[in-house]
PDB file of N, CA and C in Angstrom:
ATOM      1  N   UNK A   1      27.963 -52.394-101.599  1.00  0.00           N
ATOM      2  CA  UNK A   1      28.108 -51.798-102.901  1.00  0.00           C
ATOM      3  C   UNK A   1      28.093 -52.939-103.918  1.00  0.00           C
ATOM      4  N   UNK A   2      27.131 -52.667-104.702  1.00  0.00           N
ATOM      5  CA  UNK A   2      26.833 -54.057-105.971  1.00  0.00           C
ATOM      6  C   UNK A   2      27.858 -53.220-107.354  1.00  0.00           C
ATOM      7  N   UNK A   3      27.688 -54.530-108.244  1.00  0.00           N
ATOM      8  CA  UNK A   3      28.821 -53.850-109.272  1.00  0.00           C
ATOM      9  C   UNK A   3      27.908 -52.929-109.836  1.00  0.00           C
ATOM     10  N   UNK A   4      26.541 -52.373-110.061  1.00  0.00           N
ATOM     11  CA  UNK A   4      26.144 -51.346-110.272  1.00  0.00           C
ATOM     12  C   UNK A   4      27.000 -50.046-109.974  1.00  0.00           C
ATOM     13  N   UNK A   5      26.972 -49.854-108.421  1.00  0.00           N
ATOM     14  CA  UNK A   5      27.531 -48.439-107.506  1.00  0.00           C
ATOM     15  C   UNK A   5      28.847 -48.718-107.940  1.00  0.00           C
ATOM     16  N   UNK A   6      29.455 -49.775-108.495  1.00  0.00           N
ATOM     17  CA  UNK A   6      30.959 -49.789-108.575  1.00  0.00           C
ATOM     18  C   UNK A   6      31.188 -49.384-109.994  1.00  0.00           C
ATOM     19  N   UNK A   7      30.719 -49.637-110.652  1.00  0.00           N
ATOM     20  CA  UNK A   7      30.905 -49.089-112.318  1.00  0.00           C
ATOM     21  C   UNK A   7      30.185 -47.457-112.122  1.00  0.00           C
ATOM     22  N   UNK A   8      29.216 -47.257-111.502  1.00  0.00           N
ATOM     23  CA  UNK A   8      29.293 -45.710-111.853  1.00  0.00           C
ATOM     24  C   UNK A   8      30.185 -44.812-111.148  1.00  0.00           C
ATOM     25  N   UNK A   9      30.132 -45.330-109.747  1.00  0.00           N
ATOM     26  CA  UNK A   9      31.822 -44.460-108.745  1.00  0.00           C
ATOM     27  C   UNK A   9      32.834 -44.923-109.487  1.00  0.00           C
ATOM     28  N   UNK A  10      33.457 -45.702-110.490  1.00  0.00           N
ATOM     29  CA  UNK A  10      34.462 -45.852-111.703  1.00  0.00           C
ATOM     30  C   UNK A  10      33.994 -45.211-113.061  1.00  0.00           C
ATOM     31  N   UNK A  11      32.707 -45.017-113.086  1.00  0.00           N
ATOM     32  CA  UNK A  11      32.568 -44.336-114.635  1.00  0.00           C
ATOM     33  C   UNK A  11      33.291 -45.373-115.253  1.00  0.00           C
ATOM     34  N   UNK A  12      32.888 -46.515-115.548  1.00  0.00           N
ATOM     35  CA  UNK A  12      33.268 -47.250-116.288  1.00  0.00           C
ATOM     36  C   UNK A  12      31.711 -48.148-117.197  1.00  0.00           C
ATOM     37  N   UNK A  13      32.378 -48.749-118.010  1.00  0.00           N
ATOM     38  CA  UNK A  13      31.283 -49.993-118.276  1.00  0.00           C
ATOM     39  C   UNK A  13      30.734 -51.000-117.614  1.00  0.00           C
ATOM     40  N   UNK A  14      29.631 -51.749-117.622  1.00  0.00           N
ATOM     41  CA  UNK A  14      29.182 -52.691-117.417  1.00  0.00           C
ATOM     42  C   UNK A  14      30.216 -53.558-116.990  1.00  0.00           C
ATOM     43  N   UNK A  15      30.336 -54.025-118.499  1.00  0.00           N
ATOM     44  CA  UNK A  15      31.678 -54.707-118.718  1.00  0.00           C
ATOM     45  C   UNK A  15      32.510 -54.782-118.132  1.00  0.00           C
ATOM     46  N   UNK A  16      33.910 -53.426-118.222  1.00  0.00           N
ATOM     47  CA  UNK A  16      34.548 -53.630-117.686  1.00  0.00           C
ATOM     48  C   UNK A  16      34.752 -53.334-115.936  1.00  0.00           C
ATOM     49  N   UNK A  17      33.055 -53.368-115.224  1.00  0.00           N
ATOM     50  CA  UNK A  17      33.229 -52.943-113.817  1.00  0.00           C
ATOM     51  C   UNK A  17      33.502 -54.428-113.202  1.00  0.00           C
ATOM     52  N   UNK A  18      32.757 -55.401-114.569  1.00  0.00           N
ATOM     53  CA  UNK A  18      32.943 -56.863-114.088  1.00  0.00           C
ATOM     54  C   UNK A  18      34.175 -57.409-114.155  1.00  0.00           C
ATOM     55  N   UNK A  19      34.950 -56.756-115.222  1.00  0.00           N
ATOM     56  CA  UNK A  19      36.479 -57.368-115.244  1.00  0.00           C
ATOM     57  C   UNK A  19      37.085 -57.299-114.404  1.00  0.00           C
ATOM     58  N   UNK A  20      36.940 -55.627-114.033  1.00  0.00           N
ATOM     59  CA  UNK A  20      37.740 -55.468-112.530  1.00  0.00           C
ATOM     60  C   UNK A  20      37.176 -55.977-111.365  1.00  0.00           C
ATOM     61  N   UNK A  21      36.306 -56.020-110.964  1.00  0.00           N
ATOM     62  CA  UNK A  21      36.036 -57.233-109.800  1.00  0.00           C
ATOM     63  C   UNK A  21      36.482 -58.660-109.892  1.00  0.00           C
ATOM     64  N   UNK A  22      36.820 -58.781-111.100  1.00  0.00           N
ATOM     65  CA  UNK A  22      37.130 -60.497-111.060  1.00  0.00           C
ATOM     66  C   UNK A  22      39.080 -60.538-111.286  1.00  0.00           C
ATOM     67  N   UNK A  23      39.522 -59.278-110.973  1.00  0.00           N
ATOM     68  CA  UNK A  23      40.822 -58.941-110.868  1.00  0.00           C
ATOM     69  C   UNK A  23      41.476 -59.761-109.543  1.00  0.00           C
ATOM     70  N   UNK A  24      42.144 -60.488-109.461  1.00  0.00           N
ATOM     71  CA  UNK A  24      42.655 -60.667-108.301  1.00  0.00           C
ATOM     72  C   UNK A  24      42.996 -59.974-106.941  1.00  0.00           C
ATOM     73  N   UNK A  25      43.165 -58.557-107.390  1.00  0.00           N
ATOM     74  CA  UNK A  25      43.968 -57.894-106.444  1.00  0.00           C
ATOM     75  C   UNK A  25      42.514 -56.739-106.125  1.00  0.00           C
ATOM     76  N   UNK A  26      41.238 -56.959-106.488  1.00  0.00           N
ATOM     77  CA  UNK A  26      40.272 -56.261-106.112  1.00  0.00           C
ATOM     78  C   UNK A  26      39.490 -57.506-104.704  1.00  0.00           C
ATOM     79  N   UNK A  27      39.316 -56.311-103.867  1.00  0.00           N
ATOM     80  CA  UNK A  27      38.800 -57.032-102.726  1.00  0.00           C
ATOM     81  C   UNK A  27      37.890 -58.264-103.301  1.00  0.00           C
ATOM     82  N   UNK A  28      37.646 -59.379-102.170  1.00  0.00           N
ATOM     83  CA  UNK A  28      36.785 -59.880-102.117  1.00  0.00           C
ATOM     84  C   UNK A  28      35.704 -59.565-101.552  1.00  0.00           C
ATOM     85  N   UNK A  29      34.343 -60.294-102.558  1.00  0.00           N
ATOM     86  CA  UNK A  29      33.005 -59.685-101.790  1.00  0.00           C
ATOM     87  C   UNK A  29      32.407 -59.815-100.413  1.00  0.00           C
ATOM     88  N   UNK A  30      31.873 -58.704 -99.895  1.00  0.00           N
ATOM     89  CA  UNK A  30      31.826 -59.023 -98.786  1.00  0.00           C
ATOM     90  C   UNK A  30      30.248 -60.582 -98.368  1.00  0.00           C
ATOM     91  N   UNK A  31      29.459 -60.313 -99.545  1.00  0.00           N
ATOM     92  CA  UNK A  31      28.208 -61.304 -99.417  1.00  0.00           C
ATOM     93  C   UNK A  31      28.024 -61.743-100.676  1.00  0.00           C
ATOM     94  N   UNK A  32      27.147 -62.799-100.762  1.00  0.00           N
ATOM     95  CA  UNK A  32      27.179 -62.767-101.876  1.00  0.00           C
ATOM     96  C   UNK A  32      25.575 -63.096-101.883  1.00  0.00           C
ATOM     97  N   UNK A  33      24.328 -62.148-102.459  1.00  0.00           N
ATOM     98  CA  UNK A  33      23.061 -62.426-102.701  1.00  0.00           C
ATOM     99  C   UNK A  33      22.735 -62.895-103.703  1.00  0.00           C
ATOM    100  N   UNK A  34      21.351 -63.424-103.397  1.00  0.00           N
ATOM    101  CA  UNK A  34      20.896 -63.689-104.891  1.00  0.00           C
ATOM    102  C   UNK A  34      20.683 -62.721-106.171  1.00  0.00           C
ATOM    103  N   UNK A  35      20.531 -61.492-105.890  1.00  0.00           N
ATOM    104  CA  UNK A  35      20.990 -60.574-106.487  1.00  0.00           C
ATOM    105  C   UNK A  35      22.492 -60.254-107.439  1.00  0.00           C
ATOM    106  N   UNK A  36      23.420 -61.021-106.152  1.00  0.00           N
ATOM    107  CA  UNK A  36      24.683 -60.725-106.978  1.00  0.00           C
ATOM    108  C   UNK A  36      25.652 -60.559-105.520  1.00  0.00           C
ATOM    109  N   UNK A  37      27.141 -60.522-105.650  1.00  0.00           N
ATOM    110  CA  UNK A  37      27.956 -59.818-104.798  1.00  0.00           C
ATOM    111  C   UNK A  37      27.585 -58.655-104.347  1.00  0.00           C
ATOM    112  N   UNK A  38      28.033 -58.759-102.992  1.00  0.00           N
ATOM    113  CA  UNK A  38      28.106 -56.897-102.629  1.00  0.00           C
ATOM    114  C   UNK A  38      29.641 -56.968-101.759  1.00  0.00           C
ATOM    115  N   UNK A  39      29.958 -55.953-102.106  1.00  0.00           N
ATOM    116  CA  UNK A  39      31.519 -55.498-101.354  1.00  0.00           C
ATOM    117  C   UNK A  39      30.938 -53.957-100.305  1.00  0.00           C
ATOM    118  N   UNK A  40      32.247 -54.508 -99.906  1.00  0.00           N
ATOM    119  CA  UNK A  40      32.019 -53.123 -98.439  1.00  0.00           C
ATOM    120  C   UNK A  40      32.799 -51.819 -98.926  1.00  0.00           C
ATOM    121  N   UNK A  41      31.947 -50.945 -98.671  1.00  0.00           N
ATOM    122  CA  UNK A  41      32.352 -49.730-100.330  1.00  0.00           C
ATOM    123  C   UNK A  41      33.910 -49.672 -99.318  1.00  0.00           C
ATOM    124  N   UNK A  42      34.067 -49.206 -98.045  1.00  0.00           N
ATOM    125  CA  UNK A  42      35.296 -49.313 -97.734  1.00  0.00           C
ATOM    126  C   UNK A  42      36.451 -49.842 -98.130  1.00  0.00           C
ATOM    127  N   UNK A  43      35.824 -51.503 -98.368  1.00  0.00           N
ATOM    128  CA  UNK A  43      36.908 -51.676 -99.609  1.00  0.00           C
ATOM    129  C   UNK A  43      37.763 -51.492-100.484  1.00  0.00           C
ATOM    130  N   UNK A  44      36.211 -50.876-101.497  1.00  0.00           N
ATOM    131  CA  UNK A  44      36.388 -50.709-103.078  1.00  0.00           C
ATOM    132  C   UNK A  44      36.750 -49.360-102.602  1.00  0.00           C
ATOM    133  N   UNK A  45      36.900 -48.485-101.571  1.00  0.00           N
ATOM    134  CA  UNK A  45      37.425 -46.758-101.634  1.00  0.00           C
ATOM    135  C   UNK A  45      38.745 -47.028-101.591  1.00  0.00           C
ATOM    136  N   UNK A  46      39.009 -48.170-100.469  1.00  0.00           N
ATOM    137  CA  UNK A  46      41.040 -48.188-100.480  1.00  0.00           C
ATOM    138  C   UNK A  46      41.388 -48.512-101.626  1.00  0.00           C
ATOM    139  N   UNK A  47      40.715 -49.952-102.706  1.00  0.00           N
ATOM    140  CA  UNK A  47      41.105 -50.212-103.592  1.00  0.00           C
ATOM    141  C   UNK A  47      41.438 -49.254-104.572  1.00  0.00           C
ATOM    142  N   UNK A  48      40.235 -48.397-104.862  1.00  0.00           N
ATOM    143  CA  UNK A  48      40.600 -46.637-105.903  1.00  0.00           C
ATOM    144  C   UNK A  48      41.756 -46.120-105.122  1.00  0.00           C
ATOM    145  N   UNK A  49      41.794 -45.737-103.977  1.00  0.00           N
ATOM    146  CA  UNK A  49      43.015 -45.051-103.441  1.00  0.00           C
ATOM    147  C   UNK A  49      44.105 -45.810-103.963  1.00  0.00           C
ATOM    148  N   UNK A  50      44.541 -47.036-104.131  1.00  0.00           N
ATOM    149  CA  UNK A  50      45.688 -47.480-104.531  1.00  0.00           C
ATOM    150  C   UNK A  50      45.825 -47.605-106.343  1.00  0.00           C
ATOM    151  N   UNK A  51      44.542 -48.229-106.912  1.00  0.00           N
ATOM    152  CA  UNK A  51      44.813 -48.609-108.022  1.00  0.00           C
ATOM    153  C   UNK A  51      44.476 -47.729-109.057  1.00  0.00           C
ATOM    154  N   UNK A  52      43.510 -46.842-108.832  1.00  0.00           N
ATOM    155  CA  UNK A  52      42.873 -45.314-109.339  1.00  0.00           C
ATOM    156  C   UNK A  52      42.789 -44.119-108.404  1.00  0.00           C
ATOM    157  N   UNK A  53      44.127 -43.793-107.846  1.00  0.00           N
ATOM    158  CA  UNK A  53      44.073 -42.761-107.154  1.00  0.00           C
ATOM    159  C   UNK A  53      43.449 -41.133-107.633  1.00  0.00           C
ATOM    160  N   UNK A  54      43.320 -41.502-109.206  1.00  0.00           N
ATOM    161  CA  UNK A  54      42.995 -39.965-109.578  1.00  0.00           C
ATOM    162  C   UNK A  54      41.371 -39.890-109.481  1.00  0.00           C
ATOM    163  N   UNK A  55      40.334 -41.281-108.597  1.00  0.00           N
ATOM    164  CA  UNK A  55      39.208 -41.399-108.475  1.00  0.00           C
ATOM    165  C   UNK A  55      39.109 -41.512-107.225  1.00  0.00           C
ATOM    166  N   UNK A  56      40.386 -41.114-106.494  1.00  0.00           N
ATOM    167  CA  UNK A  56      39.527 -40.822-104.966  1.00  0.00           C
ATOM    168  C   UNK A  56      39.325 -39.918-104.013  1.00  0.00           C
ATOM    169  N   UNK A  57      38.459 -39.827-103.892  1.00  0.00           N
ATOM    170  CA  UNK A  57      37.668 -39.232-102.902  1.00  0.00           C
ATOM    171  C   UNK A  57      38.550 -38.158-102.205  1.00  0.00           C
ATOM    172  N   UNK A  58      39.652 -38.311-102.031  1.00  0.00           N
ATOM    173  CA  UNK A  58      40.958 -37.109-101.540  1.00  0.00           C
ATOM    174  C   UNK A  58      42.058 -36.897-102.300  1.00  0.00           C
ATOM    175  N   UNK A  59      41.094 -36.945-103.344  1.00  0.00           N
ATOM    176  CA  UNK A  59      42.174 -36.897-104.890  1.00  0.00           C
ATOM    177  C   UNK A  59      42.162 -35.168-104.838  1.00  0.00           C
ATOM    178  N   UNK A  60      43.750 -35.099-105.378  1.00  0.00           N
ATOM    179  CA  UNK A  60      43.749 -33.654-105.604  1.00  0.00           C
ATOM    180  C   UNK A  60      42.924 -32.897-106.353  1.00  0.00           C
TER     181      UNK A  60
END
């Protein structure tokens, strides 16, 4: 998952999909291409489960 898939599964900005990846407490990437980082959406799903639970996936 590139910060593309991560700002639109956040509905967020550009911007701020980059802030939050460069958050400490957001996983680290799993690769990093010439393209850019990619994270393992597994990750970024626990991460919403904890830090945006009202964006996940077994959200009420």
């Amino acid at each position: 998952m590139g910060a593309g898939e991560i700002q639109e599964r956040l509905g967020v900005s550009r911007t701020r999909a980059y802030q939050l990846v460069a958050r400490r407490d957001f996983p680290e990437p799993y690769a990093e291409l010439q393209m850019g980082k990619i994270w393992l959406a597994s990750d970024v799903e626990d991460w919403i489960r904890v830090n945006r639970p009202h964006l996940a996936d077994d959200a009420p």
